[in-house]
PDB file of N, CA and C in Angstrom:
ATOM      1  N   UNK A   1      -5.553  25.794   4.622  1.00  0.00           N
ATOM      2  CA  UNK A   1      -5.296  24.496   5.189  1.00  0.00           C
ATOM      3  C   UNK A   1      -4.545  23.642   4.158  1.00  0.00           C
ATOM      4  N   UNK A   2      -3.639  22.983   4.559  1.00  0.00           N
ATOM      5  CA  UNK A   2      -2.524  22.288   3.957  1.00  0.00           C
ATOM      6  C   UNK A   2      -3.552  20.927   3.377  1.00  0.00           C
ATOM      7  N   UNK A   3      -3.592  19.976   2.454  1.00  0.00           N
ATOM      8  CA  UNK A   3      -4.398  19.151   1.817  1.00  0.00           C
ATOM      9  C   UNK A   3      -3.176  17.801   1.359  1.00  0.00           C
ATOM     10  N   UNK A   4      -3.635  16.845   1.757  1.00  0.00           N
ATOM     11  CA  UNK A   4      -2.377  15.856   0.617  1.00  0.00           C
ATOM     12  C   UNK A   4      -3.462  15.234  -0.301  1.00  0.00           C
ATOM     13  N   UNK A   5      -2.893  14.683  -1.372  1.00  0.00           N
ATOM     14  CA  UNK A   5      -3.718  13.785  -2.225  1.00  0.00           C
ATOM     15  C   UNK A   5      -2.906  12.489  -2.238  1.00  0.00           C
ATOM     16  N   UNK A   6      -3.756  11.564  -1.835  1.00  0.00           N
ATOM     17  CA  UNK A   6      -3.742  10.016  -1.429  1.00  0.00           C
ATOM     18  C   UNK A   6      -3.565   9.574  -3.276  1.00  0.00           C
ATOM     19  N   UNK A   7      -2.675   8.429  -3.633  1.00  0.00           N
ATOM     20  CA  UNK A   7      -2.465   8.583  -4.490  1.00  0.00           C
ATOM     21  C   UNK A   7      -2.604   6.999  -4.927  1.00  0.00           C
ATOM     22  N   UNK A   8      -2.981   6.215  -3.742  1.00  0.00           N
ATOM     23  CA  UNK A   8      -2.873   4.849  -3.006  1.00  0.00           C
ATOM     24  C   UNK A   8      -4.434   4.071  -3.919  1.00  0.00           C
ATOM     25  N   UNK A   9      -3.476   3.285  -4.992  1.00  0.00           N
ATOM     26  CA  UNK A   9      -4.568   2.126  -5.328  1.00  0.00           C
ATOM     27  C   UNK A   9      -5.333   1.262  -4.553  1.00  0.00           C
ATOM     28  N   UNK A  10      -6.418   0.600  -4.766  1.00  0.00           N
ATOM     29  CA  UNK A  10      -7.074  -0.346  -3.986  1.00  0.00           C
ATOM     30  C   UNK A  10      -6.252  -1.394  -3.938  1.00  0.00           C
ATOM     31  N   UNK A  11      -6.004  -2.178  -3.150  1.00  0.00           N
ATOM     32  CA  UNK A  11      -5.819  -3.497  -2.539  1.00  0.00           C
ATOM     33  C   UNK A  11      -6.635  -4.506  -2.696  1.00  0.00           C
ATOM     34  N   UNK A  12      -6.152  -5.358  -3.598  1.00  0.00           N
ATOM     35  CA  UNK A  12      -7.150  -6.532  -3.973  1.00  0.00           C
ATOM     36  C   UNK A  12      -6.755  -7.671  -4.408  1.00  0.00           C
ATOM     37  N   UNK A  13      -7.464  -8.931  -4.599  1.00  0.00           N
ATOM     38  CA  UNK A  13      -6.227  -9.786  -5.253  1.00  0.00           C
ATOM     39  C   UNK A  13      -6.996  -9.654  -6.517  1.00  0.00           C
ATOM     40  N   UNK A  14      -6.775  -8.637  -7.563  1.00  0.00           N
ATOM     41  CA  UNK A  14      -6.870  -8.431  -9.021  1.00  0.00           C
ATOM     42  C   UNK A  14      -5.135  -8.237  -8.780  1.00  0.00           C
ATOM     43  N   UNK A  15      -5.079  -7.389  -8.019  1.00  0.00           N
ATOM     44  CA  UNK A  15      -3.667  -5.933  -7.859  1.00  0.00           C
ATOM     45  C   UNK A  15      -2.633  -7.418  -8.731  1.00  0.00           C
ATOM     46  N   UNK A  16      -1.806  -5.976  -9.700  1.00  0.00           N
ATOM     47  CA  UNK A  16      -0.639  -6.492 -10.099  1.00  0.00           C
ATOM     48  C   UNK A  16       0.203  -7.134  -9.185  1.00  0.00           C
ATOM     49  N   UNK A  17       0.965  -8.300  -9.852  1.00  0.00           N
ATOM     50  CA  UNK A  17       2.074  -8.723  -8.822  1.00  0.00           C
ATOM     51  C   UNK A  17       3.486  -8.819  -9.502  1.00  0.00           C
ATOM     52  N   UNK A  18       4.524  -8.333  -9.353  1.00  0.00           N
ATOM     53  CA  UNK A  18       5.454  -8.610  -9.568  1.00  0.00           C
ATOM     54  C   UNK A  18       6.093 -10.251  -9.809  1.00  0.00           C
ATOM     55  N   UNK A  19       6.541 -11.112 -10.746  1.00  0.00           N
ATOM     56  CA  UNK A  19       6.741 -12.061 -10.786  1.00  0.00           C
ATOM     57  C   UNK A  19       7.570 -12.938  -9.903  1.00  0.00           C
ATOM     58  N   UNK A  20       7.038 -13.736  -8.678  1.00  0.00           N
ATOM     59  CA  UNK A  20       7.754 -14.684  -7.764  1.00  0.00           C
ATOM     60  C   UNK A  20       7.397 -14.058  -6.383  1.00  0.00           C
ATOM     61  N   UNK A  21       6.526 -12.823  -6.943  1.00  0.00           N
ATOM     62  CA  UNK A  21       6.193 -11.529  -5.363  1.00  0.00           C
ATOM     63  C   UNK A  21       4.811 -12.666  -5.361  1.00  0.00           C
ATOM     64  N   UNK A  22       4.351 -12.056  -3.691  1.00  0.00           N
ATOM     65  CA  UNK A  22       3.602 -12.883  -2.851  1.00  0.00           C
ATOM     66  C   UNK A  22       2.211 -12.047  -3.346  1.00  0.00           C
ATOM     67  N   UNK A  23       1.090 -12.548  -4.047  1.00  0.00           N
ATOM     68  CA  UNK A  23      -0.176 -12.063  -4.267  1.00  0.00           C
ATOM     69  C   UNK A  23      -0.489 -11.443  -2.939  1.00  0.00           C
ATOM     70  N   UNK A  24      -1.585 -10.636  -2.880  1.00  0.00           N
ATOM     71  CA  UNK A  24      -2.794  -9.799  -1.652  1.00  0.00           C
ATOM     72  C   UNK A  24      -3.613 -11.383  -1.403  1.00  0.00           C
ATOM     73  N   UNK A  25      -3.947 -11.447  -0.664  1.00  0.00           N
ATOM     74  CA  UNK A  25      -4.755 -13.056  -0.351  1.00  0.00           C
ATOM     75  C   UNK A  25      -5.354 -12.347   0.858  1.00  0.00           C
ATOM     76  N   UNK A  26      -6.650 -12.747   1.339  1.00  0.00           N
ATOM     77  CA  UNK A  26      -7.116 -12.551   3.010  1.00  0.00           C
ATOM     78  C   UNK A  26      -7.723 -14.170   3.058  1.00  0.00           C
ATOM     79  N   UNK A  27      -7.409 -14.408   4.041  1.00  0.00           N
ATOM     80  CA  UNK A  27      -8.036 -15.749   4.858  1.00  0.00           C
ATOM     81  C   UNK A  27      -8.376 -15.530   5.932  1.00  0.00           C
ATOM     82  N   UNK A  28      -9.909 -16.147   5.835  1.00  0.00           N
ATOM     83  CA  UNK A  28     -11.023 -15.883   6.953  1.00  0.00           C
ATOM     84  C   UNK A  28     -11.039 -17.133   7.925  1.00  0.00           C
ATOM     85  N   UNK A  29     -10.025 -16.389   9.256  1.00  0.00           N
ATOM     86  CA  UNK A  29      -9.973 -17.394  10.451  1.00  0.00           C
ATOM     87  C   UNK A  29     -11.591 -18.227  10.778  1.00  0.00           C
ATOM     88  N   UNK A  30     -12.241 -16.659  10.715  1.00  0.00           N
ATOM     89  CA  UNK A  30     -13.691 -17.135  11.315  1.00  0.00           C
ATOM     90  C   UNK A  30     -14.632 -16.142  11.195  1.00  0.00           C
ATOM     91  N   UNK A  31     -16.051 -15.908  10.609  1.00  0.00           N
ATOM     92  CA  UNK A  31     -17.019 -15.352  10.610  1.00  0.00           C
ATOM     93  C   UNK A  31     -17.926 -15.255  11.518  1.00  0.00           C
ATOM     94  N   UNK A  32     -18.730 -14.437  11.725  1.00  0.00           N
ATOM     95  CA  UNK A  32     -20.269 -14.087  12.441  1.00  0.00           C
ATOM     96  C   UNK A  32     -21.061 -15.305  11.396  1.00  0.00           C
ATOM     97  N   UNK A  33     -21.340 -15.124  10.123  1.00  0.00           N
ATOM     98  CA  UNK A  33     -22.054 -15.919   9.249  1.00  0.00           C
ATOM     99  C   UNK A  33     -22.456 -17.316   9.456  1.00  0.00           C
ATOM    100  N   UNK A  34     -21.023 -17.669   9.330  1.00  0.00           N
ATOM    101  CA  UNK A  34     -20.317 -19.159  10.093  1.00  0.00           C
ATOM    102  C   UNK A  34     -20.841 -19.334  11.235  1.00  0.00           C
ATOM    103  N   UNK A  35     -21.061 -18.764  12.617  1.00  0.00           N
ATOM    104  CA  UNK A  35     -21.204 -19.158  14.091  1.00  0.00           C
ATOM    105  C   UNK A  35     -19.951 -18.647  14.484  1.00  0.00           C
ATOM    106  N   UNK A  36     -19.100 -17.803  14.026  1.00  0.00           N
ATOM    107  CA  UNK A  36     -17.972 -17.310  15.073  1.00  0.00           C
ATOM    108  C   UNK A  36     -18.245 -16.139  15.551  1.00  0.00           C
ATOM    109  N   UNK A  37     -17.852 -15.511  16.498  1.00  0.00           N
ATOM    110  CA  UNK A  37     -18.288 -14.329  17.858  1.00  0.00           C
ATOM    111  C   UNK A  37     -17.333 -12.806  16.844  1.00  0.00           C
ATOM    112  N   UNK A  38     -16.639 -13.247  15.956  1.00  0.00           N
ATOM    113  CA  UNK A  38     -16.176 -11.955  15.110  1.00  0.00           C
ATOM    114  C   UNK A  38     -15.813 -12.010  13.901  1.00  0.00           C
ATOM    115  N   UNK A  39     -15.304 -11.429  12.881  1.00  0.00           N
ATOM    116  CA  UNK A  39     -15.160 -11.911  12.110  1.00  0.00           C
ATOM    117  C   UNK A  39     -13.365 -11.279  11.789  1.00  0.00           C
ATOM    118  N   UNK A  40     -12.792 -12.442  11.736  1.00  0.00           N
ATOM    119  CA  UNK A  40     -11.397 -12.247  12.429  1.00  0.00           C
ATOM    120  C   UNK A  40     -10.431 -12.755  10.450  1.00  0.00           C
ATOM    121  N   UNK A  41      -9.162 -12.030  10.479  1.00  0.00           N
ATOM    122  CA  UNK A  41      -8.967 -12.682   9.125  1.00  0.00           C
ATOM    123  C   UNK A  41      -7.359 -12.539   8.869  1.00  0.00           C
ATOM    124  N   UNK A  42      -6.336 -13.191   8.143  1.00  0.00           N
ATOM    125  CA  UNK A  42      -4.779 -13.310   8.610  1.00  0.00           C
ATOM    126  C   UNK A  42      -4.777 -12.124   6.963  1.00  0.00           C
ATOM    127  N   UNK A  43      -4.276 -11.730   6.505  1.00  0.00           N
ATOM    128  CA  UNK A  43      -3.779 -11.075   5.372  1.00  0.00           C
ATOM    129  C   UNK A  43      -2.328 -11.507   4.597  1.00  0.00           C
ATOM    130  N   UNK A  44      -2.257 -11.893   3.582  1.00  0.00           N
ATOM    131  CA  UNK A  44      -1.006 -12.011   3.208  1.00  0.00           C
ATOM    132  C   UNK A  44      -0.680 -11.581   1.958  1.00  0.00           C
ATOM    133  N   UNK A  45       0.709 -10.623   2.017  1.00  0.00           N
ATOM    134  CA  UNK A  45       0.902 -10.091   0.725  1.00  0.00           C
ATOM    135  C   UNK A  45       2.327  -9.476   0.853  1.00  0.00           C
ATOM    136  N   UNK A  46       2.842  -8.681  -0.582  1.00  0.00           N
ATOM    137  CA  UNK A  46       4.343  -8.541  -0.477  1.00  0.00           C
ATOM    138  C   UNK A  46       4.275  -7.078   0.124  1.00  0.00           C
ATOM    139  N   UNK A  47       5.363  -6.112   0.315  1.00  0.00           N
ATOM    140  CA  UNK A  47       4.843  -4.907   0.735  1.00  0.00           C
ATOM    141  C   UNK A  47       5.064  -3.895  -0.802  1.00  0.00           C
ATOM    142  N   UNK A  48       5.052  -4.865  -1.875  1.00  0.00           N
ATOM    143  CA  UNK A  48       4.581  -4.265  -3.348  1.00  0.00           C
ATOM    144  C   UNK A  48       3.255  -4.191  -3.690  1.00  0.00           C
ATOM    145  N   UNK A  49       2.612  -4.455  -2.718  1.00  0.00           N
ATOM    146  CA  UNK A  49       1.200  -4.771  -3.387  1.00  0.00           C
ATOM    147  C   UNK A  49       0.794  -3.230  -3.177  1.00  0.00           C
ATOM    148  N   UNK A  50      -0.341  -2.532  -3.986  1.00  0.00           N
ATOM    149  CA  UNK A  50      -0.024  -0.776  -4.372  1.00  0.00           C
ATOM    150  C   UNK A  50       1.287  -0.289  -4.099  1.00  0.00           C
ATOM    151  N   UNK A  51       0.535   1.088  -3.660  1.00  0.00           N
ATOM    152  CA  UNK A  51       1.503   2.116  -3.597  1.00  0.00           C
ATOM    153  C   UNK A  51       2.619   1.804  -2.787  1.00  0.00           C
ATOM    154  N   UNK A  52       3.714   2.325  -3.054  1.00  0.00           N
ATOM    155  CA  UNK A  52       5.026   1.758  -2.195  1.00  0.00           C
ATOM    156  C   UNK A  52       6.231   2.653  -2.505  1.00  0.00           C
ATOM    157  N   UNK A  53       7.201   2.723  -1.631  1.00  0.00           N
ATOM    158  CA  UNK A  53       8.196   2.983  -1.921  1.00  0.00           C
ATOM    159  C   UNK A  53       9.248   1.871  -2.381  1.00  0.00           C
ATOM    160  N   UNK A  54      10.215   1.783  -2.985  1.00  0.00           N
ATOM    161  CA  UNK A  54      11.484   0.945  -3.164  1.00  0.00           C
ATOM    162  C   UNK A  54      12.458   1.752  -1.952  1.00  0.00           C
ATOM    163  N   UNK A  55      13.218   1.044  -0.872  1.00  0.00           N
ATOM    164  CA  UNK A  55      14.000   1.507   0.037  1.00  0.00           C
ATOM    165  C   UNK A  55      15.306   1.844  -0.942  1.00  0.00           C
ATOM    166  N   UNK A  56      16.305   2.524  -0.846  1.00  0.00           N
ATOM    167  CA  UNK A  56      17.633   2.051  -1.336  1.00  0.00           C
ATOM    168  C   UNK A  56      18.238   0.421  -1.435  1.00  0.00           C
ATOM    169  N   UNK A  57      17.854   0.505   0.207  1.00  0.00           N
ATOM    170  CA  UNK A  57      18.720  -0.789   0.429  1.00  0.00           C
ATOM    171  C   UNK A  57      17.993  -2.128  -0.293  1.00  0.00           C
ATOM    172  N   UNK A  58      16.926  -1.744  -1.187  1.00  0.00           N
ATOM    173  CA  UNK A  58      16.391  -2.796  -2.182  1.00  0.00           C
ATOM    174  C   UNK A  58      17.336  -3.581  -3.160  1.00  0.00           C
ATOM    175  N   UNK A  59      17.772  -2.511  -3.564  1.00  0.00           N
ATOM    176  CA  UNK A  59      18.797  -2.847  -4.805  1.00  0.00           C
ATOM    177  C   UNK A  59      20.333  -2.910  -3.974  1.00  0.00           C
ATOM    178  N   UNK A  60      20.539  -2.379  -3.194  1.00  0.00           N
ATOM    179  CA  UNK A  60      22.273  -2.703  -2.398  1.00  0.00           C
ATOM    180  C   UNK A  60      21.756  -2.756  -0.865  1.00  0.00           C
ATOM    181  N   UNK A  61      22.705  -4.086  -0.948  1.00  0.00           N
ATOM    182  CA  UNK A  61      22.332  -4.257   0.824  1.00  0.00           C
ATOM    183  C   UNK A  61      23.032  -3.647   1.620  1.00  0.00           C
ATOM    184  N   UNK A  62      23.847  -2.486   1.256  1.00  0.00           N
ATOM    185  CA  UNK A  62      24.549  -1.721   1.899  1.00  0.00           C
ATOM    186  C   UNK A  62      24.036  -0.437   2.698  1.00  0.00           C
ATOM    187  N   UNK A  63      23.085  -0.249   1.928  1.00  0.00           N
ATOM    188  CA  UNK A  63      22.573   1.010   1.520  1.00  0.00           C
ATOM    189  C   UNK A  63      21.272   0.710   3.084  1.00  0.00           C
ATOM    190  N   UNK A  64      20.742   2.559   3.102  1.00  0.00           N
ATOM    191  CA  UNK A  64      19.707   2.746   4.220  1.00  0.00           C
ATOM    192  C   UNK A  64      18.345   2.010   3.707  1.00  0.00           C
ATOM    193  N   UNK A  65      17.676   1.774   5.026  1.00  0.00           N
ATOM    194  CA  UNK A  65      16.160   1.153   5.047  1.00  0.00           C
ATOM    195  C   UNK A  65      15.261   2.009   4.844  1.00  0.00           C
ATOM    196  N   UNK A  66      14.087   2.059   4.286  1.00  0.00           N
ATOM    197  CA  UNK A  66      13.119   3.090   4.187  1.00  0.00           C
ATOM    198  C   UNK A  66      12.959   4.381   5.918  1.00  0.00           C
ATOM    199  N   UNK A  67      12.928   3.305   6.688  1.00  0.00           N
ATOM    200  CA  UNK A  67      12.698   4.222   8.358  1.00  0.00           C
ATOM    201  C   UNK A  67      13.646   5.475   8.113  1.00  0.00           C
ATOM    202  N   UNK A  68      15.064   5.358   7.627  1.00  0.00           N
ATOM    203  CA  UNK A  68      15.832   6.798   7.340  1.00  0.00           C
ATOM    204  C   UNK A  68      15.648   7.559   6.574  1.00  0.00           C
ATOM    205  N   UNK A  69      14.217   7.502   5.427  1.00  0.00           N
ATOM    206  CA  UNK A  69      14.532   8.037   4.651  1.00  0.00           C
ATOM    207  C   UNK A  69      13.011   9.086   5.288  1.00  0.00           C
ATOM    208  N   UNK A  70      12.869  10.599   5.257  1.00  0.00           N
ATOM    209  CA  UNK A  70      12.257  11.699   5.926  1.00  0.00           C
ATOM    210  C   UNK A  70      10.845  11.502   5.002  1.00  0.00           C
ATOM    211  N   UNK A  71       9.652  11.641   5.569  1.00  0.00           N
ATOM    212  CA  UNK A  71       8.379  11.353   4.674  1.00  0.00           C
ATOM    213  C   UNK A  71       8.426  12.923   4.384  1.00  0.00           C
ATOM    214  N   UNK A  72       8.879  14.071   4.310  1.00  0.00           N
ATOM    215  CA  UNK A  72       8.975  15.003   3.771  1.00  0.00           C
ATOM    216  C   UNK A  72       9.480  14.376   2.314  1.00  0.00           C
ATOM    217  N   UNK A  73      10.377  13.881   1.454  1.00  0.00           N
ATOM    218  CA  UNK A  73      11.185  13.504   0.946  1.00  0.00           C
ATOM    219  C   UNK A  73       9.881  13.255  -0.179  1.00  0.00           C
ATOM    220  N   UNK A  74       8.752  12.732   0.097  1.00  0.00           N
ATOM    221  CA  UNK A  74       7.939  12.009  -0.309  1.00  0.00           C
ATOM    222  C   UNK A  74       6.178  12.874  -0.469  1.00  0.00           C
ATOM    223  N   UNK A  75       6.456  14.227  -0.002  1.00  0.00           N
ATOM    224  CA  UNK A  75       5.061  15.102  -0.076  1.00  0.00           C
ATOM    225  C   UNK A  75       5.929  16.160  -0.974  1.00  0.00           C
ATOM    226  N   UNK A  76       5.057  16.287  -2.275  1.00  0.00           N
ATOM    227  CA  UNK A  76       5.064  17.751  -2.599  1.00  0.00           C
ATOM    228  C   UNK A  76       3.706  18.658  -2.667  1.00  0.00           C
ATOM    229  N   UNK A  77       3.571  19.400  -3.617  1.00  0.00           N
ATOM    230  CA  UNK A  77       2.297  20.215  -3.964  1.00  0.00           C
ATOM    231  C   UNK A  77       1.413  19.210  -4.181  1.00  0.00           C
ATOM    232  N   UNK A  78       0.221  19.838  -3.821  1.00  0.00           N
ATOM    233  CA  UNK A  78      -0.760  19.268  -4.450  1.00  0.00           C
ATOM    234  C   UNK A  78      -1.060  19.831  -5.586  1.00  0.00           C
ATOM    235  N   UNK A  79      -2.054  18.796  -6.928  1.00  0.00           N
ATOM    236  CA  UNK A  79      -2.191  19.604  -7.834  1.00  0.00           C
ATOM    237  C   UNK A  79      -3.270  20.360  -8.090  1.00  0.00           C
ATOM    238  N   UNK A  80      -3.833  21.841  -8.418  1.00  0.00           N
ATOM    239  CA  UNK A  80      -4.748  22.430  -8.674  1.00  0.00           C
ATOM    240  C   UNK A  80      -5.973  21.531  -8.524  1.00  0.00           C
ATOM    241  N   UNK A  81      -7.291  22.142  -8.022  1.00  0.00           N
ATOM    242  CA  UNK A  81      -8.121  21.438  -7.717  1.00  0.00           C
ATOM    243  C   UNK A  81      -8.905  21.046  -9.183  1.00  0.00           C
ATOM    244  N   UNK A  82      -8.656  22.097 -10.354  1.00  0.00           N
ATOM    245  CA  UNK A  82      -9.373  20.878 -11.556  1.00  0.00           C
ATOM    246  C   UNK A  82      -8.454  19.885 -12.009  1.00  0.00           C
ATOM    247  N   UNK A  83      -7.117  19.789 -12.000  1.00  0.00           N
ATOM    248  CA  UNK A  83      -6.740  18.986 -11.983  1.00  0.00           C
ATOM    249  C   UNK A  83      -6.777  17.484 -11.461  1.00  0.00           C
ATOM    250  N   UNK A  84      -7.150  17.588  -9.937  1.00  0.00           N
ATOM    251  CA  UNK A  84      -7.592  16.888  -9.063  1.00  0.00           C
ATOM    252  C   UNK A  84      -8.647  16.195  -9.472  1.00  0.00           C
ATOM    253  N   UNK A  85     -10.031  17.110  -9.596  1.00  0.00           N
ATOM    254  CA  UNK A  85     -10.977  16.605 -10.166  1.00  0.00           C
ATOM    255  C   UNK A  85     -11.127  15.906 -10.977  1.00  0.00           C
ATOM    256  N   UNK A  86     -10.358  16.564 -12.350  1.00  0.00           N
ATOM    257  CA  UNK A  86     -10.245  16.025 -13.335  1.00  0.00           C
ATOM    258  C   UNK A  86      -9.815  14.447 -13.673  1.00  0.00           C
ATOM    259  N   UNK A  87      -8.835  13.872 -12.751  1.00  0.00           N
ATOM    260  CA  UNK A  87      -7.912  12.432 -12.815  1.00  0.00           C
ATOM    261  C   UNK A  87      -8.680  11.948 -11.442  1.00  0.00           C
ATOM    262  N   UNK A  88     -10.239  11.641 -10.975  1.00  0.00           N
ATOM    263  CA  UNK A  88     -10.329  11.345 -10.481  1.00  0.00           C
ATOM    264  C   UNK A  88     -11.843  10.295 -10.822  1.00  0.00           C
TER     265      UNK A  88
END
């Protein structure tokens, strides 16, 4: 069976930010705690916050958007399972 390894930091507002990039923030519309019927919440952040790709067209606005670029492009091997273990 084929396996990927997720390689994807937590999401938090510790997470690094790039300077003038938009922090991870959550704002809580409304709670159960509070008296609200769910607990409902807006998220705001850059799409740098973890793991990410840079599109081409980051650096030239000429250039393709991430959607063209094949998520094959982006899986290789996984590494040996003590390896795995090991950096985990």
């Amino acid at each position: 069976m084929r396996s990927l390894w997720d390689i994807s930091p937590s999401v938090s507002t510790r997470a690094p930010v790039f300077p003038g990039d938009t922090p991870f923030q959550v704002l809580w519309n409304e709670r159960i705690n509070d008296g609200g019927v769910a607990n409902i919440s807006t998220i705001h952040m850059s799409p740098h916050v973890g793991a990410h790709v840079d599109a081409p067209m980051h650096l030239d606005s000429g250039a393709v958007d991430v959607a063209t670029l094949r998520l094959e492009r982006f899986i290789g091997p996984s590494p040996p399972p003590a390896a795995a273990a090991s950096s985990t």
